[in-house]
N, C-alpha and C. Protein backbone atom coordinates (compact mmCIF):
# COMPACT_ATOMS: atom_id res chain seq x y z
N UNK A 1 13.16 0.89 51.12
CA UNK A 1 13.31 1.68 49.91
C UNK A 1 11.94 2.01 49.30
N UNK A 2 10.99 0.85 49.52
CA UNK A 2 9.57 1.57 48.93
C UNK A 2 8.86 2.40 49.37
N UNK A 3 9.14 2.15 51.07
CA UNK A 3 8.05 3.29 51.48
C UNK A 3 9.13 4.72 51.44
N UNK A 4 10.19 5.20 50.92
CA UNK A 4 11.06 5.92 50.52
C UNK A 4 10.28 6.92 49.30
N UNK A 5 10.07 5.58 48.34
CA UNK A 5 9.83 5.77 46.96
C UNK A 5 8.65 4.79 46.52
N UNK A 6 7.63 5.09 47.00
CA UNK A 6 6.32 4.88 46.48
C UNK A 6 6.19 4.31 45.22
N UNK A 7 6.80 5.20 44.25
CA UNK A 7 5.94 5.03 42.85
C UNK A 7 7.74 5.13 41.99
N UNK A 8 8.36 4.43 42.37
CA UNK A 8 9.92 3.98 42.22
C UNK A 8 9.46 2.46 41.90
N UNK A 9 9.39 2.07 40.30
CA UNK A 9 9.02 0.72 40.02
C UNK A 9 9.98 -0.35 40.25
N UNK A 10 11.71 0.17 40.60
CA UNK A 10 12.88 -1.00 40.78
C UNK A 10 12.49 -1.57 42.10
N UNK A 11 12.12 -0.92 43.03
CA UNK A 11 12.25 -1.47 45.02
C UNK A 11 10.53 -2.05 44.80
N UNK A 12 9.91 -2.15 43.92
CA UNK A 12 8.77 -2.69 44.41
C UNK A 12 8.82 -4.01 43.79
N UNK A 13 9.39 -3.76 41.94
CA UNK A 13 9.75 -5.04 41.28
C UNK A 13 10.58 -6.18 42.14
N UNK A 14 11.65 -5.56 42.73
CA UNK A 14 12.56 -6.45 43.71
C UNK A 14 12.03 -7.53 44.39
N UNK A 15 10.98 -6.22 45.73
CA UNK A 15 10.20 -6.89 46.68
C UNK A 15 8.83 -8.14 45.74
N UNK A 16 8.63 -7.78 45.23
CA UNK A 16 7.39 -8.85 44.51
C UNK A 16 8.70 -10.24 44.13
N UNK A 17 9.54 -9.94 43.69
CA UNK A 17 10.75 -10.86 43.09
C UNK A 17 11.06 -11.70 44.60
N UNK A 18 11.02 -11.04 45.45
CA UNK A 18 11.65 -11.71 46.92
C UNK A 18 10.23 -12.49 47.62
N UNK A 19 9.48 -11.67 47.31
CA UNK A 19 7.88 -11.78 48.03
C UNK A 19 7.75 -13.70 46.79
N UNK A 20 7.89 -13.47 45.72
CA UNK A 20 8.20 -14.81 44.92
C UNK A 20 8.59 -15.64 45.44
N UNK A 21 9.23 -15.82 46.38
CA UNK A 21 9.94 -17.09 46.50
C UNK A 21 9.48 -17.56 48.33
N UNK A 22 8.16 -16.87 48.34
CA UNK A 22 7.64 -17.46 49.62
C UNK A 22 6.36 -18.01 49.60
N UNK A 23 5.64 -18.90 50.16
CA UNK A 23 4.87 -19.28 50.25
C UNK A 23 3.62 -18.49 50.10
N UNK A 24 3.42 -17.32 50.03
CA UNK A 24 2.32 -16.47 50.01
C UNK A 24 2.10 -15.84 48.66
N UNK A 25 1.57 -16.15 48.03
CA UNK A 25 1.24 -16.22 46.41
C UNK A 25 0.83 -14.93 46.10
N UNK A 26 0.10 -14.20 47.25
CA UNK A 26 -1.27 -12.98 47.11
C UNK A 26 0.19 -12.07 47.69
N UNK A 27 0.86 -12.12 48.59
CA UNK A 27 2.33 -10.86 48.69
C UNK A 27 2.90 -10.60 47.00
N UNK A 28 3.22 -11.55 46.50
CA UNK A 28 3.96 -10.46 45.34
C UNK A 28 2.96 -10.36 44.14
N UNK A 29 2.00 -10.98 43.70
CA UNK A 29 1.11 -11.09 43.10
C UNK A 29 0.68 -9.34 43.49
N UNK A 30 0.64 -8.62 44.64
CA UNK A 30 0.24 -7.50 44.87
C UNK A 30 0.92 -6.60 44.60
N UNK A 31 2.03 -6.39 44.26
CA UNK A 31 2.88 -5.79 43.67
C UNK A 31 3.57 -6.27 42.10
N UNK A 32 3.13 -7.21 41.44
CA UNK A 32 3.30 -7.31 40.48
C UNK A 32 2.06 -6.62 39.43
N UNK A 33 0.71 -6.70 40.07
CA UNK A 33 -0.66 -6.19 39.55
C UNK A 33 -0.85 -4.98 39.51
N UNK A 34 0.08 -4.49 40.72
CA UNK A 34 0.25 -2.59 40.56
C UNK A 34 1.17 -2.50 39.11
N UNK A 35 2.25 -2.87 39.63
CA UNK A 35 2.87 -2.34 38.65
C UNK A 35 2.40 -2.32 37.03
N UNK A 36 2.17 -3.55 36.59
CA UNK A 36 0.90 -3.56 35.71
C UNK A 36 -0.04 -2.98 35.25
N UNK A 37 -0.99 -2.40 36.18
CA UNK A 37 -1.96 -1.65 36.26
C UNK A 37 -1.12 -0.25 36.11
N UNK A 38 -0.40 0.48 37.19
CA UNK A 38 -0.10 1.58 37.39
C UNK A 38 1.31 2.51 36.40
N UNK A 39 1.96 0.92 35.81
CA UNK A 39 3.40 1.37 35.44
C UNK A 39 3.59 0.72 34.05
N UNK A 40 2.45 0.59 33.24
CA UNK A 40 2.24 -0.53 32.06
C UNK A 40 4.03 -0.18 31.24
N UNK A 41 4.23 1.02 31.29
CA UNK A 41 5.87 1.08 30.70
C UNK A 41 6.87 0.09 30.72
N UNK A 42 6.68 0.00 32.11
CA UNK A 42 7.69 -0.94 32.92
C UNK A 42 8.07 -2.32 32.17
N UNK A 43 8.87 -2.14 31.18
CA UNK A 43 8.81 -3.46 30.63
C UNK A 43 9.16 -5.14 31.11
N UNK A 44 10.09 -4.90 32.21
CA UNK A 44 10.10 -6.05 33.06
C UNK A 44 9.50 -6.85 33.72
N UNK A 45 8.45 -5.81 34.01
CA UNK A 45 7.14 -6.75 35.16
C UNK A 45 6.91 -7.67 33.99
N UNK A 46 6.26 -7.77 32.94
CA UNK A 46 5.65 -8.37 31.94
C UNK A 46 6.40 -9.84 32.01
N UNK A 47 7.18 -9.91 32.00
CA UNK A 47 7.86 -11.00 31.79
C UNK A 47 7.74 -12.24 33.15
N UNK A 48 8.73 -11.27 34.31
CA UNK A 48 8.23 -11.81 35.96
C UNK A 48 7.18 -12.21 36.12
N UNK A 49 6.13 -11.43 35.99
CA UNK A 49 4.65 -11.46 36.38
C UNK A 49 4.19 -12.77 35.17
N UNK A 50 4.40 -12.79 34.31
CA UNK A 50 3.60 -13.89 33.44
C UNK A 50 4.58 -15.08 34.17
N UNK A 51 5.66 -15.04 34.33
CA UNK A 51 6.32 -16.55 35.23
C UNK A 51 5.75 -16.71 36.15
N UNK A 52 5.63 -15.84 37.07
CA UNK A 52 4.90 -15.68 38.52
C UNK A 52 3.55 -16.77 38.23
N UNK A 53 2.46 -16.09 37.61
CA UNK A 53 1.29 -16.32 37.01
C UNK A 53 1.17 -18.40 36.55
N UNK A 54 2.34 -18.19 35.64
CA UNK A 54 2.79 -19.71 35.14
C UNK A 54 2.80 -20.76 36.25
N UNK A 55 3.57 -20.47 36.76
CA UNK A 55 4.32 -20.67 38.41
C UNK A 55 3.10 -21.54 39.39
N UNK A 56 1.90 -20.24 39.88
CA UNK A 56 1.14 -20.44 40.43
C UNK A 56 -0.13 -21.07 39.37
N UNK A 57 -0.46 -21.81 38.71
CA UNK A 57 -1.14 -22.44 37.80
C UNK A 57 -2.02 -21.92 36.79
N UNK A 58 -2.05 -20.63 36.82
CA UNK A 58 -2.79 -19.54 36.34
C UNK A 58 -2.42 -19.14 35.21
N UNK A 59 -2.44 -20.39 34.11
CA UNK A 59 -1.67 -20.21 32.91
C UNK A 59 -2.33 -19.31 31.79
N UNK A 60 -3.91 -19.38 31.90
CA UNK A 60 -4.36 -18.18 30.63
C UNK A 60 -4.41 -16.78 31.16
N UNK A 61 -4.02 -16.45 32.19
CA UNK A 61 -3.82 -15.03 32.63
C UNK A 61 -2.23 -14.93 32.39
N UNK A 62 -1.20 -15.95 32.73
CA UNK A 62 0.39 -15.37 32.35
C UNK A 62 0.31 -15.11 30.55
N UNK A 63 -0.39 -15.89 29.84
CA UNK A 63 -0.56 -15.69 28.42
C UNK A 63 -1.01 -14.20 28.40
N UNK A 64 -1.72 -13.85 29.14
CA UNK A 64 -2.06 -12.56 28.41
C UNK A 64 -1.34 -11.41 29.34
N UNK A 65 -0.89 -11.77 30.29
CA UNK A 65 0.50 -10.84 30.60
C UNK A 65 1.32 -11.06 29.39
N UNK A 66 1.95 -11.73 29.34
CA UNK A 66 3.06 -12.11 27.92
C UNK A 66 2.72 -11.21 26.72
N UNK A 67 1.39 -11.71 26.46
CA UNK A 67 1.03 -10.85 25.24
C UNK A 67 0.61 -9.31 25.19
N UNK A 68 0.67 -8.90 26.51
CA UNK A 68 0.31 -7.20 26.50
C UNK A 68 1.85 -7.26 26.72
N UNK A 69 2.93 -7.57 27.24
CA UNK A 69 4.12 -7.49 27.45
C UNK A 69 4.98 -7.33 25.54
N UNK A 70 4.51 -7.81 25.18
CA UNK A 70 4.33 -8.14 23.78
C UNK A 70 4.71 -7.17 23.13
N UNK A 71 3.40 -6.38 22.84
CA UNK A 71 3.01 -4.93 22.61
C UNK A 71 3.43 -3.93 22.94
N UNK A 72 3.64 -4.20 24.39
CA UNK A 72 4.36 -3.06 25.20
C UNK A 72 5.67 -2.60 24.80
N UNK A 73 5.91 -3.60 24.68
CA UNK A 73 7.90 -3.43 24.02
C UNK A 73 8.29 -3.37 22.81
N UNK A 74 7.08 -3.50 21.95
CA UNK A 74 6.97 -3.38 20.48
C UNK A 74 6.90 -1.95 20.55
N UNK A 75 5.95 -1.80 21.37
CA UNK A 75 5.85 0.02 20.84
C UNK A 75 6.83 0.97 21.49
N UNK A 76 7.52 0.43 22.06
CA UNK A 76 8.89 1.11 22.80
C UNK A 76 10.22 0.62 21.84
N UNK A 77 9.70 -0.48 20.74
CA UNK A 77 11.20 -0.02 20.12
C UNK A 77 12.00 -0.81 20.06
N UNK A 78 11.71 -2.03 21.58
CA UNK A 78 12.76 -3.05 22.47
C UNK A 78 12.88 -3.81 21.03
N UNK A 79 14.07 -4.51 20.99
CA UNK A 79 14.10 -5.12 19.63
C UNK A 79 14.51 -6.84 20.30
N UNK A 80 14.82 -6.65 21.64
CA UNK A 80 14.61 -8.38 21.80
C UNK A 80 13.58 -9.07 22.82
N UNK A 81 12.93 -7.91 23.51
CA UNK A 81 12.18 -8.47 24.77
C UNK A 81 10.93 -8.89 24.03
N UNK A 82 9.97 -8.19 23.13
CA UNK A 82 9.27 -8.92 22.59
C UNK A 82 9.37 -10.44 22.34
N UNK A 83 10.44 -10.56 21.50
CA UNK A 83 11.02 -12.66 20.85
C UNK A 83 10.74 -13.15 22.28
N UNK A 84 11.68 -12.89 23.30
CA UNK A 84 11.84 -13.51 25.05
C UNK A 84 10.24 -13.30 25.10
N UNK A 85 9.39 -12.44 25.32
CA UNK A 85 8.13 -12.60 25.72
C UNK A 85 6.96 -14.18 24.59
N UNK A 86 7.49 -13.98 23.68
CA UNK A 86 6.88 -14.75 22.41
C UNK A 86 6.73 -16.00 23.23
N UNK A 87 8.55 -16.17 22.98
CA UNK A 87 9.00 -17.49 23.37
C UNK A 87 8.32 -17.72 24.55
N UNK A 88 8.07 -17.15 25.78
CA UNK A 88 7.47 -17.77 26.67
C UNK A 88 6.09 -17.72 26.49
N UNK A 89 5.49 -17.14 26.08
CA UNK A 89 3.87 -17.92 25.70
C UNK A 89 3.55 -18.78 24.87
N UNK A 90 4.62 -19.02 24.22
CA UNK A 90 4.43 -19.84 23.17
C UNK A 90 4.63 -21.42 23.80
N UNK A 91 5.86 -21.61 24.66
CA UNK A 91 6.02 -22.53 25.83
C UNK A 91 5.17 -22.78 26.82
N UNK A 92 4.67 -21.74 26.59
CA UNK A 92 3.10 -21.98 27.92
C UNK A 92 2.29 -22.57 26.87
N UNK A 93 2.07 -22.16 26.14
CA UNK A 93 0.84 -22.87 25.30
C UNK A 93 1.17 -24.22 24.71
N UNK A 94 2.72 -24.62 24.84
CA UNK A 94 2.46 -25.88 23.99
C UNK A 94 2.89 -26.85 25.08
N UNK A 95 2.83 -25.92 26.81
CA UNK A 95 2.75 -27.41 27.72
C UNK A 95 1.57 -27.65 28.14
N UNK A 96 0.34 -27.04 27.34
CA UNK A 96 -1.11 -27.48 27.61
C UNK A 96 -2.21 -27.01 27.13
């Protein structure tokens, strides 16, 4: 489906989501950083990607995914993904 749809942010979010749950940290990490970079709209990565981030020990970079995730959905309006983004940096920060 991606090489279908290139710049189609659901089949790449997926694959990084599947690419997650394997041993290779740098596979979805590469498709979570596009999307990021390329699709900052995308309000879902924000969330994945700062777990991802958490996940792999890389806790002051998922903080600041979280917190541009933050923003992002503030200025779109979202009236609950912001709190869900809060709450998880806020949990990151008070397990260290």
């Amino acid at each position: 489906m991606l090489a279908a749809k290139p710049e189609d942010n659901f089949p790449r979010d997926a694959l990084a989501l599947e690419f997650a749950k394997s041993d290779r940290p740098a596979d979805p990490w590469e498709h979570f950083d596009y999307l990021l970079k390329n699709h900052p709209p995308y309000s879902a990565t924000y969330c994945q990607a700062g777990m991802f981030l958490s996940d792999q020990g890389r806790r002051e970079e998922a903080k600041e995914v979280f917190t541009r995730g933050v923003d992002v959905t503030r200025q779109q309006g979202n009236r609950h993904a912001p709190s869900e983004l809060e709450r998880a940096r806020e949990e990151l920060a008070a397990e260290g």
